[in-house]
N, C-alpha and C. Protein backbone atom coordinates (compact mmCIF):
# COMPACT_ATOMS: atom_id res chain seq x y z
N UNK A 1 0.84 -1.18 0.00
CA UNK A 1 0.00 0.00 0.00
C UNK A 1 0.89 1.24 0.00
N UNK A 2 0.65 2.06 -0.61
CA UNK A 2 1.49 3.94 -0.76
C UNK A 2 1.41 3.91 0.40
N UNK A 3 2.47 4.95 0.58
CA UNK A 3 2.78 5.62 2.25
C UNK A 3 1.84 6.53 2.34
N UNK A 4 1.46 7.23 1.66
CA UNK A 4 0.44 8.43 1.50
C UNK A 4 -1.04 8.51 1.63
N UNK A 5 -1.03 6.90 0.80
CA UNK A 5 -2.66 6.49 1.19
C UNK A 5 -2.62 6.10 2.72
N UNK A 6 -2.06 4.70 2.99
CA UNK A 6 -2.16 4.47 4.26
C UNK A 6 -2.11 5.79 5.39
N UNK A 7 -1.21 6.63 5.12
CA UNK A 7 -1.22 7.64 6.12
C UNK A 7 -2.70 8.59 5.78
N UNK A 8 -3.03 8.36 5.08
CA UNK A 8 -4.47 9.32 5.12
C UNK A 8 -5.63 8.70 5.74
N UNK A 9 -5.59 7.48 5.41
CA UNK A 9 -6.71 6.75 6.62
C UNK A 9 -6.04 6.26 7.64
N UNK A 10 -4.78 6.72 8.11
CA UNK A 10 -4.44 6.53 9.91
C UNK A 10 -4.97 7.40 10.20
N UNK A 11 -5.14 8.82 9.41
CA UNK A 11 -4.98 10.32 10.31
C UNK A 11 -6.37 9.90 10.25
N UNK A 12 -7.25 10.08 9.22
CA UNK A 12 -8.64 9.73 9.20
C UNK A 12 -9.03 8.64 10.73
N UNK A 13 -8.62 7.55 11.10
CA UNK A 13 -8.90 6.99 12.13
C UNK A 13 -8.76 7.90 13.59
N UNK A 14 -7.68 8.08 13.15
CA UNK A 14 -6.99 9.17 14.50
C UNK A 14 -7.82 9.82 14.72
N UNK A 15 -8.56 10.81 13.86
CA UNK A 15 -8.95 11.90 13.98
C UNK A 15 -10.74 11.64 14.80
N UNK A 16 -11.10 10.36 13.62
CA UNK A 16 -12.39 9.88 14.38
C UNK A 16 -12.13 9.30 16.14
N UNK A 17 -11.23 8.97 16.42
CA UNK A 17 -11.26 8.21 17.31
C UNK A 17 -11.48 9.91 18.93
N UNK A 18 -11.00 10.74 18.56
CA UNK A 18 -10.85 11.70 19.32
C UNK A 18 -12.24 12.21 19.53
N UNK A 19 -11.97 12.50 20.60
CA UNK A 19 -14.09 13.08 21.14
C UNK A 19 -14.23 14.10 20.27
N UNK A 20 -15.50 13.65 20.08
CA UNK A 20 -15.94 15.33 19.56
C UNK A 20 -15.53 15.40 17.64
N UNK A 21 -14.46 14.39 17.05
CA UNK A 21 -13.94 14.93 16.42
C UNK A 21 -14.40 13.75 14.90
N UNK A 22 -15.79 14.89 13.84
CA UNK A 22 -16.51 13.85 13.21
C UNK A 22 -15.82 14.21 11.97
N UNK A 23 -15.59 13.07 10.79
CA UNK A 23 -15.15 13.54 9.28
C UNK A 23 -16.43 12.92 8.61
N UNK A 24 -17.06 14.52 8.57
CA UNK A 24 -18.02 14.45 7.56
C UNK A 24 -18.01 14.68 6.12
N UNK A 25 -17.36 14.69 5.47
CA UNK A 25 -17.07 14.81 3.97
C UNK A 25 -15.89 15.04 3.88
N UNK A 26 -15.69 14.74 2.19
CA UNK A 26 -14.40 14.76 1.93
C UNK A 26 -13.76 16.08 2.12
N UNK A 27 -14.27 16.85 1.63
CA UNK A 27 -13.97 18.61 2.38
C UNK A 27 -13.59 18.49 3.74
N UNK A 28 -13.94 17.99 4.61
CA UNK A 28 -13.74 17.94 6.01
C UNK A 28 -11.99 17.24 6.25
N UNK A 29 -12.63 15.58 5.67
CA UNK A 29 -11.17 15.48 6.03
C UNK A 29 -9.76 15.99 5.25
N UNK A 30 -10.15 16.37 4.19
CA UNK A 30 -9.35 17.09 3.40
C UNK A 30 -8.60 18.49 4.32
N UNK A 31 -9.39 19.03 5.21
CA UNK A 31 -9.13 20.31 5.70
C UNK A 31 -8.22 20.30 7.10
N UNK A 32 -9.02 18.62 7.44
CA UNK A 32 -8.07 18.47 8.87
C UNK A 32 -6.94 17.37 8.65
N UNK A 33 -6.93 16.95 7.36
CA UNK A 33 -5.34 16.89 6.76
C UNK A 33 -4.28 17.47 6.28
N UNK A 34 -5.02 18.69 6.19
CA UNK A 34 -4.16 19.58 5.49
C UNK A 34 -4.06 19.25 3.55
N UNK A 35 -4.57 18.46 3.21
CA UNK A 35 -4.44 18.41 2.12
C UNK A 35 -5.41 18.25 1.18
N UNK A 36 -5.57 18.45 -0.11
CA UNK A 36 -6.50 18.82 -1.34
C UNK A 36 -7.19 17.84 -1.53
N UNK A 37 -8.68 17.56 -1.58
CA UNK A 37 -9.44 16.69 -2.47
C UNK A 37 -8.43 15.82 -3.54
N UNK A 38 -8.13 16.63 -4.27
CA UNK A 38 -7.11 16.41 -5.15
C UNK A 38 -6.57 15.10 -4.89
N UNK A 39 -5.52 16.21 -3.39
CA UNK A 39 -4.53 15.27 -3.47
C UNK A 39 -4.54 13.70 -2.63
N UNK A 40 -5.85 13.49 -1.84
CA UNK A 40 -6.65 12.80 -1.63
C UNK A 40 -6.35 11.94 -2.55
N UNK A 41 -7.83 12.10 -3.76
CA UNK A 41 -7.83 11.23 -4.87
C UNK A 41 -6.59 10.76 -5.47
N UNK A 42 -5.83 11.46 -5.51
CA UNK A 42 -4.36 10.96 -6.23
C UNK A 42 -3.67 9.94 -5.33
N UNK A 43 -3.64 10.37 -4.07
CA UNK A 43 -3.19 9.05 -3.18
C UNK A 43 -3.41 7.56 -3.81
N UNK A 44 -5.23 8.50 -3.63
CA UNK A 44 -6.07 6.83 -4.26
C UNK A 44 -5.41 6.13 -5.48
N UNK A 45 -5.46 7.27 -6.30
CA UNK A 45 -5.33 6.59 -7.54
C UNK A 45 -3.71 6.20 -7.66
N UNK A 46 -2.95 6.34 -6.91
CA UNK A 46 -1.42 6.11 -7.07
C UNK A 46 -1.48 4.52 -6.86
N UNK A 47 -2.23 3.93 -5.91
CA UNK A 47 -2.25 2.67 -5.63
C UNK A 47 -3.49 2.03 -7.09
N UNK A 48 -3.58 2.11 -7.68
CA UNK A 48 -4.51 2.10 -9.01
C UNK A 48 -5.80 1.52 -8.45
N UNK A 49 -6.23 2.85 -8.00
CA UNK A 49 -7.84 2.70 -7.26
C UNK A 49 -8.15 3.89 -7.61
N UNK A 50 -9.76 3.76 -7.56
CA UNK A 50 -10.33 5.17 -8.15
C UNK A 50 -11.30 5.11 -7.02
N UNK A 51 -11.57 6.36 -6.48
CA UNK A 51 -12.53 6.92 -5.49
C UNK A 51 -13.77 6.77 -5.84
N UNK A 52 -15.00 6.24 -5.84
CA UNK A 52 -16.15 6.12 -6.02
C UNK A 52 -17.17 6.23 -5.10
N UNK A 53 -17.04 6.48 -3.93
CA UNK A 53 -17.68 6.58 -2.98
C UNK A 53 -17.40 6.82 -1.65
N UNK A 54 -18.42 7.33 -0.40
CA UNK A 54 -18.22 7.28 0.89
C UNK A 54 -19.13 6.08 1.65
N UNK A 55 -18.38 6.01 2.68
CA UNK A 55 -19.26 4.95 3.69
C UNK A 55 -19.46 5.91 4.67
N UNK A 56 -20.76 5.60 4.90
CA UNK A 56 -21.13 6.80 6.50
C UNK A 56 -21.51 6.07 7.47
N UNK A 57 -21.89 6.13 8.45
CA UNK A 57 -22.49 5.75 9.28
C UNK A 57 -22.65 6.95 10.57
N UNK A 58 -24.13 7.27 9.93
CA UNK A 58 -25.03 8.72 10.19
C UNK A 58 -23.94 9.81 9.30
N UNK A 59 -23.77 10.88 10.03
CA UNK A 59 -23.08 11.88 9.10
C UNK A 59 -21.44 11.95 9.18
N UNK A 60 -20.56 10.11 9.65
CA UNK A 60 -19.79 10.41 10.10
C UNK A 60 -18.94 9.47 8.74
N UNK A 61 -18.09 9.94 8.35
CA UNK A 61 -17.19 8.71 7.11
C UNK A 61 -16.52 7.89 7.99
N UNK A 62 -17.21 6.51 7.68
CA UNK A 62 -16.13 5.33 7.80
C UNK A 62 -15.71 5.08 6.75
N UNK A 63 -15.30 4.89 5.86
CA UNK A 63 -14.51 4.39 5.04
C UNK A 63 -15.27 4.87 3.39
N UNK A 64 -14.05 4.19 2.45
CA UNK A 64 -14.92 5.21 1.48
C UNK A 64 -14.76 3.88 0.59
N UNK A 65 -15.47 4.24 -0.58
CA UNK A 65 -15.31 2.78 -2.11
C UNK A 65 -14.24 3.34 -2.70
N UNK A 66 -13.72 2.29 -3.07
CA UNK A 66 -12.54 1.95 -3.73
C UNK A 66 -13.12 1.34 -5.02
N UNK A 67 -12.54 1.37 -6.22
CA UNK A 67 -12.63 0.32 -7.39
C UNK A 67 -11.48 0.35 -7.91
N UNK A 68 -10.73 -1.07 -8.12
CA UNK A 68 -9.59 -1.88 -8.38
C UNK A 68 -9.71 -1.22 -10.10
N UNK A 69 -8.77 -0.66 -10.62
CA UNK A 69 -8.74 -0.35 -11.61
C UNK A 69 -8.24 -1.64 -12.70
């Protein structure tokens, strides 16, 4: 797995795991990563996956779709 992806869903875990502290859209976690939608998706797609979706559970992202290119 990229260093870049994996590190975006540690911080993503991290970040859920802290009180109080919800990632509601990709804007969101994008903002408390410090980094771009963009550069998000490119993570994704560096590991040859394309972003297709979020997983919520209520207004909070667990995890998002992946498709295996």
């Amino acid at each position: 797995m990229n260093k870049k992806f994996h590190d975006i869903f540690e911080a993503t875990r991290y970040l859920q795991a802290q009180e109080g502290e919800h990632i509601t859209s990709i804007g969101t976690l994008s903002r408390a990563l410090d980094l771009s939608v963009d550069e998000i998706a490119e993570a994704i797609e560096t590991v040859g996956e394309t972003l297709v979706g979020i997983v919520r559970a209520g207004r909070t992202i667990t995890g998002l779709f992946i498709r295996v290119q």
